[in-house]
Structures are given as C-alpha cells and as structure tokens.
N, C-alpha and C. Protein backbone atom coordinates (compact mmCIF):
# COMPACT_ATOMS: atom_id res chain seq x y z
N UNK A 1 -11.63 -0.16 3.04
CA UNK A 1 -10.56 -0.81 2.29
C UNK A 1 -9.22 -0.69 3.03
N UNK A 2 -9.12 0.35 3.97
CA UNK A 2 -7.70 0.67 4.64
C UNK A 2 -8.26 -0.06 5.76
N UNK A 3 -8.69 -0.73 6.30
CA UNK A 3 -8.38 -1.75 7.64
C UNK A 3 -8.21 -2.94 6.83
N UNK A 4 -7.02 -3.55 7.65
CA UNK A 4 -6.97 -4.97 7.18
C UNK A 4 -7.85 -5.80 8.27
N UNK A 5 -7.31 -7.23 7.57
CA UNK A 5 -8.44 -8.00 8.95
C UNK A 5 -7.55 -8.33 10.05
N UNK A 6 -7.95 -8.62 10.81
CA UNK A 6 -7.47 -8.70 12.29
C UNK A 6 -6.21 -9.50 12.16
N UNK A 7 -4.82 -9.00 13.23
CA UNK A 7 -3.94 -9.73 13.32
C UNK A 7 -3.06 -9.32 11.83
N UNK A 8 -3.65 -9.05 10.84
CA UNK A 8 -3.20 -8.92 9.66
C UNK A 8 -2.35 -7.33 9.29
N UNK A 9 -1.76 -7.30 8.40
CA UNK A 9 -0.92 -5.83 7.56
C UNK A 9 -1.73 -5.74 6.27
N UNK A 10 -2.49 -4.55 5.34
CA UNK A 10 -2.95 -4.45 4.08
C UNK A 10 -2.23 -3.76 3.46
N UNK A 11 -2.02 -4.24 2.12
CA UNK A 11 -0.91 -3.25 1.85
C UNK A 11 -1.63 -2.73 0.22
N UNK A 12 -2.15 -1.89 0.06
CA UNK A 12 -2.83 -0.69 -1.53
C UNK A 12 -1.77 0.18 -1.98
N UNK A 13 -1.77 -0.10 -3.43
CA UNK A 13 -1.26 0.86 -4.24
C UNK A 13 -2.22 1.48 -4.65
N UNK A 14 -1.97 2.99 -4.88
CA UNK A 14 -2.61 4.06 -5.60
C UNK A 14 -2.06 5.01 -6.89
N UNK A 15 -2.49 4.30 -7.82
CA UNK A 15 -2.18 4.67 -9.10
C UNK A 15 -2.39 6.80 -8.71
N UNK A 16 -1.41 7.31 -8.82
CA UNK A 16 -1.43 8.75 -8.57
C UNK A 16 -1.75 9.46 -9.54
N UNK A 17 -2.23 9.31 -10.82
CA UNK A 17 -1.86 10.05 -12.07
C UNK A 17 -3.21 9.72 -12.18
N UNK A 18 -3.88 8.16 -12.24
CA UNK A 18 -5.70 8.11 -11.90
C UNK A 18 -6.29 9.05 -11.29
N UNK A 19 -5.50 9.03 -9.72
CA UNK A 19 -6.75 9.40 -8.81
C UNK A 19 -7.01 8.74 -8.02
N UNK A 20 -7.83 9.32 -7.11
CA UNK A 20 -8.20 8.42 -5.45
C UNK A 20 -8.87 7.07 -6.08
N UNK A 21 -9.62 6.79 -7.34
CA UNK A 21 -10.36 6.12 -7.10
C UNK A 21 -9.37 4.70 -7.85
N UNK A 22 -8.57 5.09 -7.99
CA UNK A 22 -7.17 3.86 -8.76
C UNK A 22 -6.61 3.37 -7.64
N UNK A 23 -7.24 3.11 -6.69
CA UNK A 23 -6.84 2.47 -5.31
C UNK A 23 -6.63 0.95 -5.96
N UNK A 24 -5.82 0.38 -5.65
CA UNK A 24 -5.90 -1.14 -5.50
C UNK A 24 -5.18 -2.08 -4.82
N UNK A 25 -5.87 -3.30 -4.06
CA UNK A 25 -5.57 -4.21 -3.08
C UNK A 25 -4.68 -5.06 -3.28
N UNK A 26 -3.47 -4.93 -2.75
CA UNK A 26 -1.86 -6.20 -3.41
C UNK A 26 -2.08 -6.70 -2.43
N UNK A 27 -2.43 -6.73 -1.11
CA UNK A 27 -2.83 -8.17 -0.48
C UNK A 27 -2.83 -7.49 1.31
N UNK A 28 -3.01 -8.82 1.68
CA UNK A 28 -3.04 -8.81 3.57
C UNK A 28 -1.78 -9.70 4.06
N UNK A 29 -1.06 -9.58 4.87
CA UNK A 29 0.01 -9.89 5.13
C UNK A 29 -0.01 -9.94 6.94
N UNK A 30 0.70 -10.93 7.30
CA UNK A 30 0.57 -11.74 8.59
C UNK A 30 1.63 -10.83 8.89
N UNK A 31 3.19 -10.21 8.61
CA UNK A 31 3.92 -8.90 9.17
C UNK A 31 4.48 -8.56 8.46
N UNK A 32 5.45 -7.41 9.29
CA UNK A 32 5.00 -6.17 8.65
C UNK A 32 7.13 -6.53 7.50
N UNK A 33 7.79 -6.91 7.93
CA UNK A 33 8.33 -7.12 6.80
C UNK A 33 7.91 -7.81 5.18
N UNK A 34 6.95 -8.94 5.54
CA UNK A 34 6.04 -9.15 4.57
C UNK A 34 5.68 -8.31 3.75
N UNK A 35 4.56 -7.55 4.41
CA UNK A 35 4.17 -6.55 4.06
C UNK A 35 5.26 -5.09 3.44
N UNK A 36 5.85 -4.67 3.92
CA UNK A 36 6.67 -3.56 3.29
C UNK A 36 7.47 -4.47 2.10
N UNK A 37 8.08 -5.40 2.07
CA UNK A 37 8.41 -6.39 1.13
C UNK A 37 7.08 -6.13 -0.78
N UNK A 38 6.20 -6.39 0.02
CA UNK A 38 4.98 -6.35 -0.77
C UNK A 38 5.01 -5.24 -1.38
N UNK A 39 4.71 -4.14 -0.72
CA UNK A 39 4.56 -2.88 -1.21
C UNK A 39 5.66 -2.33 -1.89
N UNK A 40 6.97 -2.28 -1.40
CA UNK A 40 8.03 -1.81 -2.13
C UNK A 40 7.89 -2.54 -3.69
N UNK A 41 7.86 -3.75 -4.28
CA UNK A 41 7.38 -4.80 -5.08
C UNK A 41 6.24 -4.13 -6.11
N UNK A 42 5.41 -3.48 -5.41
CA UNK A 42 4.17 -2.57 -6.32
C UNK A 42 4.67 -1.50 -6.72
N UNK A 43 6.12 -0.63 -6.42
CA UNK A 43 6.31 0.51 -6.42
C UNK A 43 6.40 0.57 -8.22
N UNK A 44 6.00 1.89 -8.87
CA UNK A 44 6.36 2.17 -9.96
C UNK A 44 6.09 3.74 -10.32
N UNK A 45 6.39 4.28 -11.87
CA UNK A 45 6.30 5.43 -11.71
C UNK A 45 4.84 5.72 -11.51
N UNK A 46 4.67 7.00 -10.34
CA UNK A 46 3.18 7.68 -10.31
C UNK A 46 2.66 6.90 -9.50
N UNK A 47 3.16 5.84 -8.52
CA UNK A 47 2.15 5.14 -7.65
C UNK A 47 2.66 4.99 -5.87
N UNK A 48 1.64 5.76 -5.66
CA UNK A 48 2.29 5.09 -3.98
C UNK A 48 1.71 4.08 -3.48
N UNK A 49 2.62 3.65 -2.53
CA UNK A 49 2.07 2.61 -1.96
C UNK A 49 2.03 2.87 0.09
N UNK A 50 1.25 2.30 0.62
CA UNK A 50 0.84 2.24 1.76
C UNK A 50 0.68 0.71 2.63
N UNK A 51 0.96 0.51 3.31
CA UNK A 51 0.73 0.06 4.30
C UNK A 51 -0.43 0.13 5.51
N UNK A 52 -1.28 -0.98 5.99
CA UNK A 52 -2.50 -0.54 7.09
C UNK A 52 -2.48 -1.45 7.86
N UNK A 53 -2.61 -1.42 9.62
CA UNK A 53 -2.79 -1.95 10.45
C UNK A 53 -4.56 -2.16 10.70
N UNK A 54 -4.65 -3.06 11.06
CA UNK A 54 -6.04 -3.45 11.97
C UNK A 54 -7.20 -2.53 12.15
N UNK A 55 -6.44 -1.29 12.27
CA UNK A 55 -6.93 -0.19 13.45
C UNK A 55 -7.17 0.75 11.93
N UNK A 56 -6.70 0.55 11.04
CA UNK A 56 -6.97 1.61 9.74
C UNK A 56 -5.58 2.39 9.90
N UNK A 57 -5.10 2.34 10.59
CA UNK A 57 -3.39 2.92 10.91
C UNK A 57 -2.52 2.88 9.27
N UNK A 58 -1.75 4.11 9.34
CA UNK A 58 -1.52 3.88 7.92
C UNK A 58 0.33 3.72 8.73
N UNK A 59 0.83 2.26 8.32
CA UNK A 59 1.92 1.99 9.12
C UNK A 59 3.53 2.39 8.44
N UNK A 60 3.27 2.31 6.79
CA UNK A 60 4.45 2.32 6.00
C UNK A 60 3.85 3.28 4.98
N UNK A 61 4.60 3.67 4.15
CA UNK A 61 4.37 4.25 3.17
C UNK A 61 5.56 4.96 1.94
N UNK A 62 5.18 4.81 0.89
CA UNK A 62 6.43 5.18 0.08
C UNK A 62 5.56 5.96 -1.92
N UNK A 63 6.40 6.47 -2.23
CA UNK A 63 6.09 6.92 -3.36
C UNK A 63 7.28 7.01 -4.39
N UNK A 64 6.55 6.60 -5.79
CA UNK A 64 7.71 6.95 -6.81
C UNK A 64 7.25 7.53 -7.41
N UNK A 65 8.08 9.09 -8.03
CA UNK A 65 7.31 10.13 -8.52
C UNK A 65 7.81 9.73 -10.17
N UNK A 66 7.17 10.35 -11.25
CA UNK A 66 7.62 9.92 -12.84
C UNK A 66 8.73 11.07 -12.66
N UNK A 67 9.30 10.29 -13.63
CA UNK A 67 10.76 11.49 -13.98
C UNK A 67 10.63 12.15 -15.54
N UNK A 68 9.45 12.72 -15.67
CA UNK A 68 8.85 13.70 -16.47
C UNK A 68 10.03 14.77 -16.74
C-alpha cells in the first residue's frame, strides 16, 4: 500500500486512535506539491498523514495530535 505507482506520489492517512489497520488511501499524485497539498487537506485530530515515493520512500509526513 506504501509504494505508489510509478512516476507517481501516494499519499495515506492513518487514523492513530484506530490503529495500524485504519490506514487509508487519499490518492496518487503526479508531484510532490500535489501531493503534500493532499495530505495536509486529510490532516485532523489523531491522524497522520504520509507521503510515498515509487521506491516505498516515506517522502513527507505530518501529524495532528487531539488536544485532550
């Protein structure tokens, strides 16, 4: 799920408060402003988000923690 397809950026949020398995796919993106665009866009409380190159490369990444 962390390689995108070729030429491409993937960008998954991970619901943090789920668990590994609350992974989910916001899309593939042709670059990488696109892409961080994207992901910042998914951010909310308890979820990070990531960024992936080609290669499974984890390129960006960001988190918003709850303000519990």
């Amino acid at each position: 799920m962390k390689t995108a397809p070729p030429g491409k950026l993937r960008v998954i949020a991970c619901d943090t408060f789920e668990g590994p398995f609350a992974d989910e796919l916001v899309g593939d993106y042709q670059n990488m402003e696109d892409a961080i665009a994207a992901a910042k866009a998914s951010l909310s409380p308890m979820v990070a988000v990531y960024v992936y190159d080609e290669k499974g490369q984890c390129c960006f990444h960001d988190y918003k923690p709850s303000e519990i």
